[in-house]
N, C-alpha and C. Protein backbone atom coordinates (compact mmCIF):
# COMPACT_ATOMS: atom_id res chain seq x y z
N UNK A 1 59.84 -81.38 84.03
CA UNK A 1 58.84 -82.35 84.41
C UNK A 1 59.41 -83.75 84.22
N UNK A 2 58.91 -84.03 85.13
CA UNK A 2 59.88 -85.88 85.28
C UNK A 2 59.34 -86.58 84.39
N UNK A 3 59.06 -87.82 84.01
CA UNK A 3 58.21 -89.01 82.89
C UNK A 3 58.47 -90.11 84.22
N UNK A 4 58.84 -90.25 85.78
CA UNK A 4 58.55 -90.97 86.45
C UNK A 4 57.51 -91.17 86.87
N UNK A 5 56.73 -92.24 87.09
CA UNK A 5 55.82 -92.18 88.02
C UNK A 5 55.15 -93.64 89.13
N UNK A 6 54.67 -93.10 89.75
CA UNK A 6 54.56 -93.98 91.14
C UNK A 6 53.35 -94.42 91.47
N UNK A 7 53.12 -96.26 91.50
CA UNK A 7 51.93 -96.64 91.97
C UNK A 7 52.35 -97.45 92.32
N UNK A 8 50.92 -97.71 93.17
CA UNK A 8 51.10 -98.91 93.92
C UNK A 8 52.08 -98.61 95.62
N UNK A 9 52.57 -99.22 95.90
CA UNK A 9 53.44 -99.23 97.18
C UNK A 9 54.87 -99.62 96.90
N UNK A 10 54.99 -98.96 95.92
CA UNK A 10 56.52 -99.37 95.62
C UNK A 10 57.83 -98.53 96.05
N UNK A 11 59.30 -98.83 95.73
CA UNK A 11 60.07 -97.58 96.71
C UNK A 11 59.62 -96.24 95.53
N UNK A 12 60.14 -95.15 96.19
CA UNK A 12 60.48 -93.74 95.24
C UNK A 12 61.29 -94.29 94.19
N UNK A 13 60.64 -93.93 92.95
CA UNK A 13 62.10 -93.40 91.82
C UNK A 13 62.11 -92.56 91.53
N UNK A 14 63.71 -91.92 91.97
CA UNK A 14 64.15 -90.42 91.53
C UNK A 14 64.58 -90.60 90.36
N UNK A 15 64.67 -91.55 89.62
CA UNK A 15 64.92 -92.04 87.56
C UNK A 15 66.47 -91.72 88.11
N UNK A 16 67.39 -92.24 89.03
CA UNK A 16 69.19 -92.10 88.70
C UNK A 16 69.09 -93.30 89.04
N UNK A 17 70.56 -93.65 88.92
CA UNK A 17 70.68 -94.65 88.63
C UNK A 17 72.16 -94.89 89.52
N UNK A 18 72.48 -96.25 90.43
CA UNK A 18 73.40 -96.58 91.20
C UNK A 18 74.73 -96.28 90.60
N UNK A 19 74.93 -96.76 89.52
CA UNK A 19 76.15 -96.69 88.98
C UNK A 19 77.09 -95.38 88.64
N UNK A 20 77.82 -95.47 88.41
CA UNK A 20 78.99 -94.29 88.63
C UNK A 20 79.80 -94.35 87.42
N UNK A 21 80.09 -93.21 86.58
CA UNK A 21 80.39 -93.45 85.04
C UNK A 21 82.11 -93.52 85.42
N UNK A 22 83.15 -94.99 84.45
CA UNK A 22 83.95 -95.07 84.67
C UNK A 22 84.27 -96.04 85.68
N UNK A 23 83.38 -96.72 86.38
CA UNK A 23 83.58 -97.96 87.30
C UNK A 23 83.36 -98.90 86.96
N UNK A 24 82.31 -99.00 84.97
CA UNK A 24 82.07 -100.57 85.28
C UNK A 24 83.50 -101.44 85.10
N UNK A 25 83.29 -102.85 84.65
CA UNK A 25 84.32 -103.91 84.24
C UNK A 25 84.62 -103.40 82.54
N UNK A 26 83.83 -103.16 82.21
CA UNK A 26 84.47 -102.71 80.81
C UNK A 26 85.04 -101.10 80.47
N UNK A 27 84.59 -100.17 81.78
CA UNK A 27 85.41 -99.10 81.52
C UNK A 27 86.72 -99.49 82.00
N UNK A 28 86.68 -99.90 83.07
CA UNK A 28 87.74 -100.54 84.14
C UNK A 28 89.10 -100.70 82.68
N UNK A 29 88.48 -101.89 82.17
CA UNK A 29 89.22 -102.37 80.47
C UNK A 29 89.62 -101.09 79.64
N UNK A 30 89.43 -100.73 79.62
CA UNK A 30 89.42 -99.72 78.31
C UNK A 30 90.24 -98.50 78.85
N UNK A 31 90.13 -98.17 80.51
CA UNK A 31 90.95 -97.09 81.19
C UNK A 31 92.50 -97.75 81.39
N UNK A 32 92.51 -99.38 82.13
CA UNK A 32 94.19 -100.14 81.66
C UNK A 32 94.58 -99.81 80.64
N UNK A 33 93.76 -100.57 79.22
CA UNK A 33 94.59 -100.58 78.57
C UNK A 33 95.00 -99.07 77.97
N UNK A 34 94.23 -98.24 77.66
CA UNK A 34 94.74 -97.07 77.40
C UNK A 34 95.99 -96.28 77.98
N UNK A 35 95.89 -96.80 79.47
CA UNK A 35 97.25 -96.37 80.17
C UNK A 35 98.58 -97.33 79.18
N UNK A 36 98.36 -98.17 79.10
CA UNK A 36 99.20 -99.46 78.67
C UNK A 36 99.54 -99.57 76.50
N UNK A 37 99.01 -98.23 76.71
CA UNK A 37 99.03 -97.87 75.05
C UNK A 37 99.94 -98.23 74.60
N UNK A 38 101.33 -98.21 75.17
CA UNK A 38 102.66 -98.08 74.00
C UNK A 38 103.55 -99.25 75.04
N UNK A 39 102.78 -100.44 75.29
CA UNK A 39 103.28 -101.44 75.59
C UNK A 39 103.52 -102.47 75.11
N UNK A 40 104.91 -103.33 75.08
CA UNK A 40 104.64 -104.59 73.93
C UNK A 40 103.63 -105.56 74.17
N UNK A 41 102.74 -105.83 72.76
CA UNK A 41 101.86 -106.82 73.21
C UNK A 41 102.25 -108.03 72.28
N UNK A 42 103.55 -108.33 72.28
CA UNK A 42 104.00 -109.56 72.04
C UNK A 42 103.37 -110.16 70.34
N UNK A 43 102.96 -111.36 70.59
CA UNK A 43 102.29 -111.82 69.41
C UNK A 43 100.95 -111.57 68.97
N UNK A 44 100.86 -110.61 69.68
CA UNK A 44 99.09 -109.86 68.95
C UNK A 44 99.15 -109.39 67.52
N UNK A 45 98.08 -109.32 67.20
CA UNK A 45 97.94 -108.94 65.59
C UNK A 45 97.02 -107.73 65.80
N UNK A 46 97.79 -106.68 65.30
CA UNK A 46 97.36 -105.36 65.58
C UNK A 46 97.31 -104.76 64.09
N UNK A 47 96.39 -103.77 63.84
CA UNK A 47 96.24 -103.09 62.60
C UNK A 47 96.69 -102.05 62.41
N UNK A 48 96.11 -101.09 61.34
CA UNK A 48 97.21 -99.77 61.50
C UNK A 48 95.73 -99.00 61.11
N UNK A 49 95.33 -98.28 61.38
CA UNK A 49 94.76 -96.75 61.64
C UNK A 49 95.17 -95.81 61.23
N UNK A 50 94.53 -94.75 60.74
CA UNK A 50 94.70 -93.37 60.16
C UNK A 50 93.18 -92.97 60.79
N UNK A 51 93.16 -92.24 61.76
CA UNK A 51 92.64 -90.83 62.46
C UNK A 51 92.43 -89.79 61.46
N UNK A 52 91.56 -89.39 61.04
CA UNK A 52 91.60 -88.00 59.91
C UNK A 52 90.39 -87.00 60.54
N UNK A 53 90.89 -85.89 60.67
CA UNK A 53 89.84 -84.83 61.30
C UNK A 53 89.10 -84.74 60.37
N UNK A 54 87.16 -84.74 60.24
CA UNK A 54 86.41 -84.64 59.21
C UNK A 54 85.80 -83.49 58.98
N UNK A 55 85.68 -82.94 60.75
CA UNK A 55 84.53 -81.48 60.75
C UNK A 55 85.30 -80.27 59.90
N UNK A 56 84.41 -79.66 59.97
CA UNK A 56 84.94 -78.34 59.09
C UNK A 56 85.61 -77.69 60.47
N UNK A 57 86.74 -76.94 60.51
CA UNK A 57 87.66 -75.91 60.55
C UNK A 57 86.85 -75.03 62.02
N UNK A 58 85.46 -74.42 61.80
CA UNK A 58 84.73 -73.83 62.19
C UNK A 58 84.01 -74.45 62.80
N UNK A 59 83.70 -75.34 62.91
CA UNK A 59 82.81 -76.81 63.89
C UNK A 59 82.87 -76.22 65.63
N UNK A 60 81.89 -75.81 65.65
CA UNK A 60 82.03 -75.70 67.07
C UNK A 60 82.29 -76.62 68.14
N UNK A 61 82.50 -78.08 67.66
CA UNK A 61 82.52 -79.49 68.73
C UNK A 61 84.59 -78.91 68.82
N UNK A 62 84.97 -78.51 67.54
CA UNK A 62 86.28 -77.94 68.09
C UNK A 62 86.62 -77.34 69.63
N UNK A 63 85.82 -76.13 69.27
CA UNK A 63 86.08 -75.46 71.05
C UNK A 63 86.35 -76.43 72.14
N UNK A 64 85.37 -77.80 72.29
CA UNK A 64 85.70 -78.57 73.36
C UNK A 64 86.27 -79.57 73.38
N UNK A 65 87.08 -79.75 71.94
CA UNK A 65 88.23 -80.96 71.95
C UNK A 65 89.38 -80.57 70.54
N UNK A 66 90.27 -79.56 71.33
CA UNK A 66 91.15 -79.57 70.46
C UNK A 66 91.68 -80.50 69.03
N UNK A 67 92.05 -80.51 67.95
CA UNK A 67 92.32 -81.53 67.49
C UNK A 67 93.70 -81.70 67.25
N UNK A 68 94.30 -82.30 66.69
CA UNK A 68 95.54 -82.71 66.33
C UNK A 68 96.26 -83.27 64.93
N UNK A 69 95.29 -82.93 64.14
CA UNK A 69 95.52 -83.18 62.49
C UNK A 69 95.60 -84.81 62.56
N UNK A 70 96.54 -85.20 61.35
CA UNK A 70 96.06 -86.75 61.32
C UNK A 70 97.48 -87.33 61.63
N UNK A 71 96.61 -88.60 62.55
CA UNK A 71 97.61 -89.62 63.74
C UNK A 71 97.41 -91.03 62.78
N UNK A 72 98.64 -91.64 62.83
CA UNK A 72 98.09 -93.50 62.66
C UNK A 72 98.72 -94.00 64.35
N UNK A 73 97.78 -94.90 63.71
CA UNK A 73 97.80 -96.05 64.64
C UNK A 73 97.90 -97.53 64.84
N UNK A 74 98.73 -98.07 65.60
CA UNK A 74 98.32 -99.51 65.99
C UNK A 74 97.73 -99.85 66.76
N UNK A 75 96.99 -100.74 66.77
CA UNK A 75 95.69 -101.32 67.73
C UNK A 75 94.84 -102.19 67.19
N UNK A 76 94.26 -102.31 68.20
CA UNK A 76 93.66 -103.94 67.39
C UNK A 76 91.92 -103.72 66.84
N UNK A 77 91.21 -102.74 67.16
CA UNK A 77 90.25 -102.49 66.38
C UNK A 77 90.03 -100.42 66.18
N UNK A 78 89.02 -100.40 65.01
CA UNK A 78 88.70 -99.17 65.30
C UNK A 78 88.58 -98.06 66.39
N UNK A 79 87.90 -98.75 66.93
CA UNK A 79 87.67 -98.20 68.73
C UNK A 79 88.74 -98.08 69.64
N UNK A 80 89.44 -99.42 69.57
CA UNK A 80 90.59 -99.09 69.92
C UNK A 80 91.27 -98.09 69.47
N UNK A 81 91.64 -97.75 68.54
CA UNK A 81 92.45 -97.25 67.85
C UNK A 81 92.09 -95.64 68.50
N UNK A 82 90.85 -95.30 68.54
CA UNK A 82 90.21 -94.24 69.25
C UNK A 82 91.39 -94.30 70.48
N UNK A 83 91.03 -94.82 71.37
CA UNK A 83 91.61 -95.04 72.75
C UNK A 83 93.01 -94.91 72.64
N UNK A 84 93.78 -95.53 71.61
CA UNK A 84 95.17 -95.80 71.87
C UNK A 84 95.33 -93.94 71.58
N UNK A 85 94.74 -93.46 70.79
CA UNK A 85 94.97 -91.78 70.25
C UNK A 85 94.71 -91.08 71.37
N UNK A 86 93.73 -91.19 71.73
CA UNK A 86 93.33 -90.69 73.23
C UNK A 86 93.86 -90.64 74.79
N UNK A 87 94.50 -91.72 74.70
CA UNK A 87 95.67 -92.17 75.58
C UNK A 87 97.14 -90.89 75.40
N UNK A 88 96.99 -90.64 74.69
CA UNK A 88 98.26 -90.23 74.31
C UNK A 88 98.34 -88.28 74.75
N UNK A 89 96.88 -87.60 75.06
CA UNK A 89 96.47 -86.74 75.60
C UNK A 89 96.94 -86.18 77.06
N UNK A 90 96.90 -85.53 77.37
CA UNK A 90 97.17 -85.10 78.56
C UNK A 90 95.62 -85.17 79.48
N UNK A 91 95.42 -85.45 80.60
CA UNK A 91 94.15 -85.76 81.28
C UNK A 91 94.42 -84.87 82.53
N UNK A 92 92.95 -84.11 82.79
CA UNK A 92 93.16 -83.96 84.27
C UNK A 92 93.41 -84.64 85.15
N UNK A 93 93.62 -85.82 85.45
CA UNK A 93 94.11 -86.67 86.45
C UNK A 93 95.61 -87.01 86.19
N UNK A 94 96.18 -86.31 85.82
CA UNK A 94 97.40 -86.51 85.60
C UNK A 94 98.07 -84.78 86.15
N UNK A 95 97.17 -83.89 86.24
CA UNK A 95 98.03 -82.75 86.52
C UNK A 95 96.94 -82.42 87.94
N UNK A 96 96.94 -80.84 88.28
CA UNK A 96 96.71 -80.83 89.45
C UNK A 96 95.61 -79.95 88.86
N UNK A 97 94.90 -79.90 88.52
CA UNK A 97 93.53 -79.26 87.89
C UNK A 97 92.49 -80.02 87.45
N UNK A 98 92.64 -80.91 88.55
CA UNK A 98 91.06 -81.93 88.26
C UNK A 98 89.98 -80.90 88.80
N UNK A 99 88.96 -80.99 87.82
CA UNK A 99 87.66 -80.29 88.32
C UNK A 99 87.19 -80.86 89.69
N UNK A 100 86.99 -82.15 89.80
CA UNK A 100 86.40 -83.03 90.86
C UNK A 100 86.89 -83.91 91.03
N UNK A 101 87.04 -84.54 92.15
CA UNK A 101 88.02 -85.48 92.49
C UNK A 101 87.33 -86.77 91.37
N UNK A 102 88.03 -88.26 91.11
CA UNK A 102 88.22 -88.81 90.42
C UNK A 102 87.51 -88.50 89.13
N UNK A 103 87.57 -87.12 88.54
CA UNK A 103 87.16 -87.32 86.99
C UNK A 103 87.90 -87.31 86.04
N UNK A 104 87.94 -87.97 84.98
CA UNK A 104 88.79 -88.03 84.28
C UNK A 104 88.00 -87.26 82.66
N UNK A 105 89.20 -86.85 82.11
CA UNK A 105 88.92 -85.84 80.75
C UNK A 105 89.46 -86.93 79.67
N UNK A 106 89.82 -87.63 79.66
CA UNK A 106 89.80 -88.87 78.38
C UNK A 106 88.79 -89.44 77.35
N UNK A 107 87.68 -89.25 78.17
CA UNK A 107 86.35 -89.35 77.38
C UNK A 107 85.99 -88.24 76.01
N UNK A 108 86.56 -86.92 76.91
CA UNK A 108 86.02 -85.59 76.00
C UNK A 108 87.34 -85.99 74.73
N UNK A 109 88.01 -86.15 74.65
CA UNK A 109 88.97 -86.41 73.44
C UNK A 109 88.37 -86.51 72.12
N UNK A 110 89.24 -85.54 71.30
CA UNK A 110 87.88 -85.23 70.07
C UNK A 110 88.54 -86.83 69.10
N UNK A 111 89.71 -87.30 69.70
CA UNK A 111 89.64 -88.77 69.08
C UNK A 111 88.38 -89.86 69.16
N UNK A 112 87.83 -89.46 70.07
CA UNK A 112 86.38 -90.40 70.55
C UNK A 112 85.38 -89.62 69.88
N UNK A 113 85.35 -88.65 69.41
CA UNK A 113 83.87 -88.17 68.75
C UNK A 113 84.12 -88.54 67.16
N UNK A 114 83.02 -89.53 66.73
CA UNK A 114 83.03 -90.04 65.07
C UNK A 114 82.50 -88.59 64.54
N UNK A 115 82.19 -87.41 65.12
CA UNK A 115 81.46 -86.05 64.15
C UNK A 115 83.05 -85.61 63.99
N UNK A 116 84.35 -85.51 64.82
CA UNK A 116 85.41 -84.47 64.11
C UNK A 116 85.98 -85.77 63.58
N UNK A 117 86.51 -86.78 64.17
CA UNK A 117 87.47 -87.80 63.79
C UNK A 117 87.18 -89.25 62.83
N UNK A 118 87.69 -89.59 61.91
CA UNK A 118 87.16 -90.81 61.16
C UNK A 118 88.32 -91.60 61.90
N UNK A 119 88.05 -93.13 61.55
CA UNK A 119 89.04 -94.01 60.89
C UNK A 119 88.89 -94.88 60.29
N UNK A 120 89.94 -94.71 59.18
CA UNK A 120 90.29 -95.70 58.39
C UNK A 120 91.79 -97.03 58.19
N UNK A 121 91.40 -97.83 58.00
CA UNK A 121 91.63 -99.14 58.27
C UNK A 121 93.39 -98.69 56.94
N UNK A 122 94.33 -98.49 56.95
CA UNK A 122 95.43 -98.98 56.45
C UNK A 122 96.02 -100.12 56.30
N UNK A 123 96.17 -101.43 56.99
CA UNK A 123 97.03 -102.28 56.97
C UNK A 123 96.25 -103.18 58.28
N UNK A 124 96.51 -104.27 58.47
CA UNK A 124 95.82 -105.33 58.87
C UNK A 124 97.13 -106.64 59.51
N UNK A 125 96.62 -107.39 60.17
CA UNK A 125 97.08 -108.36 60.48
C UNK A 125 98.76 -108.17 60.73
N UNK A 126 99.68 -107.11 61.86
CA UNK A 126 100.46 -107.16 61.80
C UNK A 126 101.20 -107.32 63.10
N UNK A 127 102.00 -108.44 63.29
CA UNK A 127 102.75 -109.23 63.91
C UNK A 127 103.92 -107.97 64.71
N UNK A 128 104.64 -107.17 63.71
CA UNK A 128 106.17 -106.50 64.08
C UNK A 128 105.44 -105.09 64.46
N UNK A 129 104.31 -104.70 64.91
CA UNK A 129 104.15 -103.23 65.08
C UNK A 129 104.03 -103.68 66.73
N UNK A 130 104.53 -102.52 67.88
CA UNK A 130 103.78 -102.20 69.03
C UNK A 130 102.24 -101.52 69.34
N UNK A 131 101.49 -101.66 70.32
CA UNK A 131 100.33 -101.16 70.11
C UNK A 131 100.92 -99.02 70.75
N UNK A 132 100.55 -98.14 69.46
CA UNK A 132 100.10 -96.80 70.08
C UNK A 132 100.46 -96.09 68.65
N UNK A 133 100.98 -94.98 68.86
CA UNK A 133 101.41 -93.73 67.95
C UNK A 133 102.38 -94.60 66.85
N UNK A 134 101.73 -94.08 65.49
CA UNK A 134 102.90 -94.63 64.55
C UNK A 134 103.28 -93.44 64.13
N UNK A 135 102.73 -92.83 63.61
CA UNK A 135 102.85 -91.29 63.18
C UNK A 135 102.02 -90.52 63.36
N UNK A 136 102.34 -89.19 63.40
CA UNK A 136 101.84 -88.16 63.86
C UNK A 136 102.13 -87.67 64.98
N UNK A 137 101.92 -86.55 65.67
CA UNK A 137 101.84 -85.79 66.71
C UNK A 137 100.78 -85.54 67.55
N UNK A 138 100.78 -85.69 69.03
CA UNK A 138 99.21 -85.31 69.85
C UNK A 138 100.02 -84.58 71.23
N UNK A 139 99.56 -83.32 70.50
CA UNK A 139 99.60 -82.55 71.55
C UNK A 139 99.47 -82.76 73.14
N UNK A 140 99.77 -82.25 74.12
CA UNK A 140 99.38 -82.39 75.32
C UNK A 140 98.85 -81.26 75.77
N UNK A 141 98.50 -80.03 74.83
CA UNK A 141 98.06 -78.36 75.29
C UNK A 141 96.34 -78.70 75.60
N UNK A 142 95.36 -80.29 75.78
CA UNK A 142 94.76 -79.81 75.70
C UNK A 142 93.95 -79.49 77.09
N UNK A 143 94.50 -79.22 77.84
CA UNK A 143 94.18 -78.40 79.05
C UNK A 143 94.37 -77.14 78.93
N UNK A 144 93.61 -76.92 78.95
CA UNK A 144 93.97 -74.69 78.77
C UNK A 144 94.77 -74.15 80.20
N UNK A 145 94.66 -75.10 81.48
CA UNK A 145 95.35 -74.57 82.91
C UNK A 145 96.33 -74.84 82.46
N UNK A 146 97.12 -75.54 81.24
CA UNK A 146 98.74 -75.73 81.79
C UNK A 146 99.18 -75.16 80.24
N UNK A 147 98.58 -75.08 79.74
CA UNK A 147 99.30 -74.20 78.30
C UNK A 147 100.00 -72.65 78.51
N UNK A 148 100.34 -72.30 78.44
CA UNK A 148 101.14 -71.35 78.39
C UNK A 148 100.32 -69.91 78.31
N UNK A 149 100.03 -68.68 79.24
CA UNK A 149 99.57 -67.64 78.89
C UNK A 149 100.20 -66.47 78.37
C-alpha cells in the first residue's frame, strides 16, 4: 500500500524520484577520486587510518561483503579513508560480469558498512605519505564470477 496521495488537480505521484543513484556532483566526486586512490596528491595533509573488522566472524552482513582483515590508510578523512579501501576492490565494471549495464559494486564494499568495519584515526597531519594502501592486503576475490572454481 502506497502513503501517496492525490488531490486537487495536480500531476500523478508514483513517490520515485528523477534521479539516478551515482550521477549526482558529489557521487561524481567520490567515484574520481576513488579511481585516483594511489595518486600523488602533492602537498595535501593526509592522515593515517586503521580499518578494523568489528562484526563477529558469523555476521551474516559477511556473506555480502567479503572482508579483508585490517588495512591502514592514507586519506584525508574517515570516509575517505572508507573509499580509498574500497577503491582498492575489484568492481563489476571493471570485469565482464556487470549485472546491468552502468552498475557499479563499490558501494556494497564491506569497507563502507560502519556494522563490519571501524576506523580509527592513527596519525594526523602528514605531508610525506601518498593518498591509498599503507598496509595490509585487499583482496580482489570479491566477485565470486572470477574467483576460481
Amino acid at each position: 500500500m502506497s502513503n501517496v496521495s492525490r488531490t486537487g488537480k495536480e500531476e500523478i505521484n508514483n513517490a520515485t524520484s528523477p534521479t539516478t543513484f551515482g550521477k549526482s556532483v558529489e557521487s561524481q566526486a567520490q567515484i574520481q577520486d576513488a579511481a585516483e586512490a594511489s595518486r600523488d596528491a602533492g602537498d595535501e595533509m593526509l592522515n593515517i587510518y586503521r580499518l578494523e573488522p568489528i562484526a563477529a566472524p558469523d555476521d551474516p552482513r559477511w556473506d555480502n561483503a567479503p572482508g579483508h582483515g585490517i588495512v591502514v590508510v592514507a586519506a584525508r578523512t574517515p570516509g575517505d579513508a572508507r573509499i580509498v579501501a574500497a577503491a582498492r576492490e575489484l568492481d563489476f565494471m571493471e570485469v565482464d560480469a556487470a549485472p546491468a549495464e552502468d552498475v557499479t559494486t563499490a558501494n556494497a564494499s564491506a569497507f563502507r558498512d560502519d556494522k563490519l568495519y571501524t576506523v580509527i584515526e592513527v596519525d594526523r597531519n602528514r605531508r610525506d605519505i601518498k593518498r591509498g594502501i599503507v598496509e595490509g592486503t585487499v583482496s580482489v576475490d570479491t566477485i565470486r564470477s572470477v574467483e576460481p572454481d
